[in-house]
N, C-alpha and C. Protein backbone atom coordinates (compact mmCIF):
# COMPACT_ATOMS: atom_id res chain seq x y z
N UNK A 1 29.66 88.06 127.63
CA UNK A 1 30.03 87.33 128.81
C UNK A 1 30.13 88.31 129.97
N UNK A 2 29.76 87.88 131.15
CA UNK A 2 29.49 88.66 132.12
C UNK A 2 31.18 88.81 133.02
N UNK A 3 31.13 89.82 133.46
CA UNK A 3 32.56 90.14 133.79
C UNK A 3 32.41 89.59 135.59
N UNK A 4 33.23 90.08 136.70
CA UNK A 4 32.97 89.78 137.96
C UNK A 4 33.71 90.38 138.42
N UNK A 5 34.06 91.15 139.57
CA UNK A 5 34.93 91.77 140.45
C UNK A 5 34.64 90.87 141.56
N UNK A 6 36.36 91.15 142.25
CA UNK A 6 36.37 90.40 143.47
C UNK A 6 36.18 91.58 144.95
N UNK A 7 35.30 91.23 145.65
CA UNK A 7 34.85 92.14 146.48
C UNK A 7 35.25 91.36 147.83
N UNK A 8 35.08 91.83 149.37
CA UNK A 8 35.08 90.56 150.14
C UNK A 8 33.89 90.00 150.82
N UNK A 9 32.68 90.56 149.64
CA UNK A 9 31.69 88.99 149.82
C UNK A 9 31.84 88.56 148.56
N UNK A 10 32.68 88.27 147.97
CA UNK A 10 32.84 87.23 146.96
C UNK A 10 32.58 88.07 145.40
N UNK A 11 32.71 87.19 144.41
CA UNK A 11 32.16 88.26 143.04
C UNK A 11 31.49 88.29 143.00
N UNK A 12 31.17 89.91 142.27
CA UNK A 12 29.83 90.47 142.00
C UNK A 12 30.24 90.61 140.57
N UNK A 13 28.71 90.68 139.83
CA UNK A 13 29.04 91.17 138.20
C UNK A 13 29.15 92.33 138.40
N UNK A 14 29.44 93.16 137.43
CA UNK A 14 30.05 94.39 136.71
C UNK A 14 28.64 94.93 136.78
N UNK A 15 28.26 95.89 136.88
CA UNK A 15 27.56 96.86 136.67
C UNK A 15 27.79 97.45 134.81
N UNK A 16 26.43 97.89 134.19
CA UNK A 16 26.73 98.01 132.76
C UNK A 16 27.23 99.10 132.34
N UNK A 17 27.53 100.20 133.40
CA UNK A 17 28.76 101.19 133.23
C UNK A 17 30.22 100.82 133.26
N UNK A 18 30.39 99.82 134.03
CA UNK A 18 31.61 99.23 134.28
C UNK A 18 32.12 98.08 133.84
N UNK A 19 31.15 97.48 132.74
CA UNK A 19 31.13 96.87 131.47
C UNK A 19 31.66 98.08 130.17
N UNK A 20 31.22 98.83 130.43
CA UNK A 20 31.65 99.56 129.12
C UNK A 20 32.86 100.41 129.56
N UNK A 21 33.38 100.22 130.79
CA UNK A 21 34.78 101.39 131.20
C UNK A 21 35.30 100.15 130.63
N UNK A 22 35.33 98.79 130.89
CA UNK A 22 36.07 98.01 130.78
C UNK A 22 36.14 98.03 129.51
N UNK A 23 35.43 97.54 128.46
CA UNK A 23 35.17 97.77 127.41
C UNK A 23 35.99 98.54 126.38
N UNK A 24 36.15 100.19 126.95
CA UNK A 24 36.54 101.37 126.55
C UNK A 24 38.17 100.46 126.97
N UNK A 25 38.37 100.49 128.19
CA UNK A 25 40.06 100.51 128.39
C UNK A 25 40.79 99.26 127.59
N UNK A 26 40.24 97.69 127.50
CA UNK A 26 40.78 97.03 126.55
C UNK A 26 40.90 97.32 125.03
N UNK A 27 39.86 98.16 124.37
CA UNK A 27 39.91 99.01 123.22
C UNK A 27 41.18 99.94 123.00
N UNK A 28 41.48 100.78 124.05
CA UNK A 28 42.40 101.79 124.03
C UNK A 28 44.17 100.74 124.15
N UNK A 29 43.95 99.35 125.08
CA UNK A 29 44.97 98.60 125.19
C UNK A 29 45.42 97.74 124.04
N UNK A 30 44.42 97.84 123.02
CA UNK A 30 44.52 96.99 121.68
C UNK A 30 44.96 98.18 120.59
N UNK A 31 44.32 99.09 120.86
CA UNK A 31 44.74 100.62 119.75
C UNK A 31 46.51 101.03 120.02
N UNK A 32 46.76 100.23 121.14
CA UNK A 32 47.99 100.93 121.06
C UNK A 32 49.32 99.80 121.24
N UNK A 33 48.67 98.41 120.76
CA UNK A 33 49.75 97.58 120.62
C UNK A 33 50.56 97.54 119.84
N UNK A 34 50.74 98.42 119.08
CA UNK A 34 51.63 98.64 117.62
C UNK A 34 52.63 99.04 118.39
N UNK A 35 51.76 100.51 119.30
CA UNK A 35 53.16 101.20 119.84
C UNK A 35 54.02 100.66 120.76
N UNK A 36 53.62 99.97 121.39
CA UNK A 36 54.15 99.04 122.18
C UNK A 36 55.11 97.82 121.34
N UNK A 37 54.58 96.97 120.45
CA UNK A 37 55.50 96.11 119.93
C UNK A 37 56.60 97.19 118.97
N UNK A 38 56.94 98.36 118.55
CA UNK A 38 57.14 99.27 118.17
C UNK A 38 58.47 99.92 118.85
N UNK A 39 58.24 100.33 120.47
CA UNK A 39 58.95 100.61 121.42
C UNK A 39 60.12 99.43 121.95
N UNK A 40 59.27 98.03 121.39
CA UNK A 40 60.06 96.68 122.16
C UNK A 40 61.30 96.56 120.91
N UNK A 41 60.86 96.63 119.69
CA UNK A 41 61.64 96.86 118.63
C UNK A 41 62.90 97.72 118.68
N UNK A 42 62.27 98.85 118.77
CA UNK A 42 63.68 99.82 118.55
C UNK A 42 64.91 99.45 119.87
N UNK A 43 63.87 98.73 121.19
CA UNK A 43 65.00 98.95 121.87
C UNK A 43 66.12 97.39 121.84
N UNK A 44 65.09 96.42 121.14
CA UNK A 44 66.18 95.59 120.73
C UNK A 44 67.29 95.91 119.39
N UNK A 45 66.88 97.08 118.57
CA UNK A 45 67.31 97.43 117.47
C UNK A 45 68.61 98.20 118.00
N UNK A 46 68.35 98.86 119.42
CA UNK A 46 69.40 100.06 120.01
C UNK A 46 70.72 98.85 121.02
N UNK A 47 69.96 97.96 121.20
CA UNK A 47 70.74 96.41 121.80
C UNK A 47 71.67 96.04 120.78
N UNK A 48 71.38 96.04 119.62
CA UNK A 48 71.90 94.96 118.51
C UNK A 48 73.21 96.28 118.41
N UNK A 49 72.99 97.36 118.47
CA UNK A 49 73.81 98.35 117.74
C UNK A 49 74.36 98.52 118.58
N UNK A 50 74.16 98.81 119.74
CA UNK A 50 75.13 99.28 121.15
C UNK A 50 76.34 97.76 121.57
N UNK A 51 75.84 96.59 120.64
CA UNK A 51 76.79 95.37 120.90
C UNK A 51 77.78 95.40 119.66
N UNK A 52 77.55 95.81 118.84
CA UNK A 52 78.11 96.17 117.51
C UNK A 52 78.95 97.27 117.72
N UNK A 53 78.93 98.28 118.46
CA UNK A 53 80.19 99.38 118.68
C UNK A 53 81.34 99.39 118.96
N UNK A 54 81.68 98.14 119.33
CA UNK A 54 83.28 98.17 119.87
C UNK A 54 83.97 97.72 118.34
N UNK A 55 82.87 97.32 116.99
CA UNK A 55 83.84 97.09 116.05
C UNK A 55 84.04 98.64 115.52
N UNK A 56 83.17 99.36 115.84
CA UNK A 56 83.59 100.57 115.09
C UNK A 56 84.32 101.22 116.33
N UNK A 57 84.41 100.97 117.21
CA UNK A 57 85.52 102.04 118.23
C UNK A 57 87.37 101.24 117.50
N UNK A 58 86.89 99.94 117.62
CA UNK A 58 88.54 99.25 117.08
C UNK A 58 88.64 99.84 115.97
N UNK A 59 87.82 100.23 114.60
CA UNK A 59 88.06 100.68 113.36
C UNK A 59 88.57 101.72 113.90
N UNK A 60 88.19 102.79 114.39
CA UNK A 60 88.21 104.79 114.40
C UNK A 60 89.69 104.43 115.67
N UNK A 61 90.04 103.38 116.61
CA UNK A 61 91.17 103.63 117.41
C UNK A 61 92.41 102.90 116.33
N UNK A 62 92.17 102.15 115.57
CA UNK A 62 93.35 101.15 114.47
C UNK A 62 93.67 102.27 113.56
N UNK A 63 92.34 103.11 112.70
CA UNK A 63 92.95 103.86 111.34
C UNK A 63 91.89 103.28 110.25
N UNK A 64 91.98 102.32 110.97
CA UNK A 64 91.22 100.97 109.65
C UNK A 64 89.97 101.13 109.01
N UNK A 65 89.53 101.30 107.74
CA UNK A 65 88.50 101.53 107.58
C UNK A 65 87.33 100.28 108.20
N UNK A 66 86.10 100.99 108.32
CA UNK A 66 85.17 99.61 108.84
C UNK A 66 84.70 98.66 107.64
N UNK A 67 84.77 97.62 107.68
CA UNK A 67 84.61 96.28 106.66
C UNK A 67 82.81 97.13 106.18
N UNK A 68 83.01 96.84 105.35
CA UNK A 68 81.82 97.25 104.22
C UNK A 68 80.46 96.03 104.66
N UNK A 69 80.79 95.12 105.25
CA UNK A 69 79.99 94.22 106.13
C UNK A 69 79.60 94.58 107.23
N UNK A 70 80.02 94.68 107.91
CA UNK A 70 80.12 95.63 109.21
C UNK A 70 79.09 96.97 108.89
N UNK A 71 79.58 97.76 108.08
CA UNK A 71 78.47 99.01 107.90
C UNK A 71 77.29 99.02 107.48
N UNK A 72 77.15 97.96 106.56
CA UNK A 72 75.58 97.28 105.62
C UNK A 72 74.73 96.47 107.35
N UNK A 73 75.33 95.94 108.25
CA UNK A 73 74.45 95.56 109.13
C UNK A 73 74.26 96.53 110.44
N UNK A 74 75.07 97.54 109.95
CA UNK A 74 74.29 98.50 111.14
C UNK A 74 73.72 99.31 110.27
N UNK A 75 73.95 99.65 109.46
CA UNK A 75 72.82 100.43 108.49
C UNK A 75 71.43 99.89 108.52
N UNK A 76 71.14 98.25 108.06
CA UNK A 76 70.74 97.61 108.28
C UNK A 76 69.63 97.38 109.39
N UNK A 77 70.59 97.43 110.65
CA UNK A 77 69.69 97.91 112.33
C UNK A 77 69.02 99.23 111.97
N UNK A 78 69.68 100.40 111.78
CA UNK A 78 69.12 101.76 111.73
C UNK A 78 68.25 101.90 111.04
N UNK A 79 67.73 100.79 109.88
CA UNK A 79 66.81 101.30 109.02
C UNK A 79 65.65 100.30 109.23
N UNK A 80 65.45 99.37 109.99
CA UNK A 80 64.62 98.64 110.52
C UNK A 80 62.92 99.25 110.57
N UNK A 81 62.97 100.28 110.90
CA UNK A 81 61.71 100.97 111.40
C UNK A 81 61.14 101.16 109.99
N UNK A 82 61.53 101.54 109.16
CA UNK A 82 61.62 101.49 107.68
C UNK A 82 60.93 100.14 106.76
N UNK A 83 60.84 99.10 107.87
CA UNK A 83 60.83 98.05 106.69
C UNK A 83 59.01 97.44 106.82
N UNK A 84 58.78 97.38 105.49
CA UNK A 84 57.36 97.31 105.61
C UNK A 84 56.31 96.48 106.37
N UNK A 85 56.97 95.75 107.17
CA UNK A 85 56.30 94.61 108.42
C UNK A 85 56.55 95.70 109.53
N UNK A 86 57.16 96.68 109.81
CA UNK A 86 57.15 97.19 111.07
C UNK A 86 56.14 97.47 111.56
N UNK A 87 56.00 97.34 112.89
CA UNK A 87 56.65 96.83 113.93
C UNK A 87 56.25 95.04 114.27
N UNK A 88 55.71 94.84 113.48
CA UNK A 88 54.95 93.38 113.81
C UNK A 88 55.52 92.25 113.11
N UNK A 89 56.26 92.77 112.18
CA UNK A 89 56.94 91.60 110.97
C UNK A 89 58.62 91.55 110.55
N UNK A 90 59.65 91.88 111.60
CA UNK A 90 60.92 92.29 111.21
C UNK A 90 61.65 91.64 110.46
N UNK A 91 62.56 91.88 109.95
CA UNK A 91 63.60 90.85 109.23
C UNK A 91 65.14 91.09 109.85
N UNK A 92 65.56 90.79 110.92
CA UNK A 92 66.45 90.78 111.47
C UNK A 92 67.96 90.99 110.61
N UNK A 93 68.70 91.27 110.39
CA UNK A 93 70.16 91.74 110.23
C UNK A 93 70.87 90.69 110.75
N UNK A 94 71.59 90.14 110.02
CA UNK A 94 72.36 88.84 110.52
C UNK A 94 74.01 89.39 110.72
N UNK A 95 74.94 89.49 111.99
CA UNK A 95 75.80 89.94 112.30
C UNK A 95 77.34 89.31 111.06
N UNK A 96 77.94 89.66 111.04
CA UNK A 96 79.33 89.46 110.46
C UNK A 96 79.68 88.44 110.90
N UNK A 97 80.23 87.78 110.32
CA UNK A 97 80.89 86.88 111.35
C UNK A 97 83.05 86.97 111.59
């Protein structure tokens, strides 16, 4: 399919060098969607854990040890990258209630 740039006499097709830059750069934008859904991951993974800290600041300011629930779902977050769907297939950590 023929591509078109907008010029201001209207579109022109692509020239067949500029078929294949194009070509080349959606290639390089598909080679690196892992890293990208990858990057979107950890930083919801660093979200989930940074909302989860005030139970361990109340544990370490009380004395109290942290509920064994509590540590299995941030362990849980931390080991995410780990799990064999990454980055495209997660299995989310379901919070304490």
């Amino acid at each position: 399919m023929t591509r078109f740039k907008a010029t201001s006499n209207g579109p022109i097709p692509f020239t067949e060098e500029e078929e294949l830059e194009r070509d080349k750069e959606e290639a390089e934008w598909l080679a690196q969607s892992s890293i990208r859904a990858a990057i979107d991951v950890r930083k919801k993974r660093e979200q989930l854990l940074s909302e989860s800290d005030w139970m361990v600041s109340r544990y370490m300011e009380t004395g109290v040890k942290l509920s064994d629930e509590w540590g299995a779902y941030r362990q849980s977050l931390r080991d995410i990258p780990q799990q064999p769907g990454f980055p495209e297939n997660i299995i989310w950590p379901v919070p304490p209630s």
